[in-house]
Protein backbone atom coordinates (compact mmCIF):
# COMPACT_ATOMS: atom_id res chain seq x y z
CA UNK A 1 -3.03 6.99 1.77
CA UNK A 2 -0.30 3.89 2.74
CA UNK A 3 0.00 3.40 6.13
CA UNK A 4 2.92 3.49 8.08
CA UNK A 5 2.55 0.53 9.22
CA UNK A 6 3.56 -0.70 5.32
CA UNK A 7 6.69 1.19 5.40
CA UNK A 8 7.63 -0.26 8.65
CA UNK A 9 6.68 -3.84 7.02
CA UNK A 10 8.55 -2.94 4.12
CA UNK A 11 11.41 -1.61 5.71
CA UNK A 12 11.68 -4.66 7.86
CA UNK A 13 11.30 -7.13 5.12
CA UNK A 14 13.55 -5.08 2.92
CA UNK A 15 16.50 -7.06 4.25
CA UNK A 16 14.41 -10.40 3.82
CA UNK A 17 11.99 -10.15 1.02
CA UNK A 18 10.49 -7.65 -1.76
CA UNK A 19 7.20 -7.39 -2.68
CA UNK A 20 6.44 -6.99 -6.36
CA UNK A 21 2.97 -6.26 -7.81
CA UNK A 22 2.39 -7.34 -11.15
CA UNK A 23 0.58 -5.15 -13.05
CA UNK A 24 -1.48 -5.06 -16.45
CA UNK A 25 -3.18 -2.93 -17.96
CA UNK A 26 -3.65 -0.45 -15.17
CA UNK A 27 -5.07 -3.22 -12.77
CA UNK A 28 -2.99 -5.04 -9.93
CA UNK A 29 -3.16 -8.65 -11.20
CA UNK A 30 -0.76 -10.40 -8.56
CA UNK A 31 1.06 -9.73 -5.72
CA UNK A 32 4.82 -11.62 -5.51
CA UNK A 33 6.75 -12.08 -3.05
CA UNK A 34 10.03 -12.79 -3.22
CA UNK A 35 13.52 -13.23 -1.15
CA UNK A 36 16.68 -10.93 -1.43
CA UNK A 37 19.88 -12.01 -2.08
CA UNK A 38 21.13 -14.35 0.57
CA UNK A 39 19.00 -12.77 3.19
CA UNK A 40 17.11 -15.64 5.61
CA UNK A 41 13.40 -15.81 3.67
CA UNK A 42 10.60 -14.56 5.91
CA UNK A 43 8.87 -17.33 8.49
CA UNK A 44 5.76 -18.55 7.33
CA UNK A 45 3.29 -16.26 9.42
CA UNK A 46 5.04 -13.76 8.49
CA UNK A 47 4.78 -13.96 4.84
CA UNK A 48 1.11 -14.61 5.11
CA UNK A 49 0.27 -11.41 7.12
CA UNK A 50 2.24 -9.35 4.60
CA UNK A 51 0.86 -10.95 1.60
CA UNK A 52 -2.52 -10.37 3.17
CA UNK A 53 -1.39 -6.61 3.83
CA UNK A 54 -0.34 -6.06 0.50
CA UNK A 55 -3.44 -7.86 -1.09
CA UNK A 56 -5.98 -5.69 1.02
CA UNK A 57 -4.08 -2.29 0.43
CA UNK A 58 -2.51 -3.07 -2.81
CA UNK A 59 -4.62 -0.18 -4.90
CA UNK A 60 -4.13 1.97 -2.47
CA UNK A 61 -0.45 1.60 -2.21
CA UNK A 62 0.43 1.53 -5.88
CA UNK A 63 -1.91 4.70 -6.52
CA UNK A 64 -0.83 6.86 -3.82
CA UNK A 65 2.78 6.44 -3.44
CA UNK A 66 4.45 4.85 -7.18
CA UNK A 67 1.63 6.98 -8.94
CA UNK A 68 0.82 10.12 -7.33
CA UNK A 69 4.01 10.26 -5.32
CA UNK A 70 1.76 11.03 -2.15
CA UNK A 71 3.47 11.55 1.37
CA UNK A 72 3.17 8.49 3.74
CA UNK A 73 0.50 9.53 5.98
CA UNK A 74 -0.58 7.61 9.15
CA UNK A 75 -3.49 5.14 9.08
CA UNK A 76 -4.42 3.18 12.11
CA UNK A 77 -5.66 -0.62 10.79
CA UNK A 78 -7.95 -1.82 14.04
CA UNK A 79 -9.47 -5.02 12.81
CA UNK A 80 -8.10 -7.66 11.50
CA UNK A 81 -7.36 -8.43 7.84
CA UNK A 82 -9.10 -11.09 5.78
């Protein structure tokens, strides 16, 4: 299941930035992120803690929601991301 918290990251950095995940053959290869339009670019913290986000939940996200067309359910993330 994606976590809310993603679609609130993802609706917040919709104005600034848009993650893309490169895939191949079936398998998540690279996560990109990168600015829209003339939209300020994300600060540097920022961009880190969603790129770690998206690297940590990356199958998850792809599978459930572009895949399977799941609903976004709500999962609570209470220690930190490596």
């Amino acid at each position: 299941m994606i976590t809310n918290l993603f679609m609130y990251m993802l609706k917040e950095v919709s104005v600034k930035a848009r993650p893309k995940f490169v895939i191949l053959n079936g398998k998540i290869i690279e996560v990109k992120i990168k600015p829209v339009g003339n939209a300020k670019p994300l600060k540097s913290a920022d961009m880190r803690n969603l790129h770690k986000f998206l690297i940590n939940y990356s199958e998850q996200i792809v599978t459930d929601f572009f895949v399977l067309k799941k609903s976004v359910s709500f999962d609570r993330i209470s220690k930190r991301l490596k």
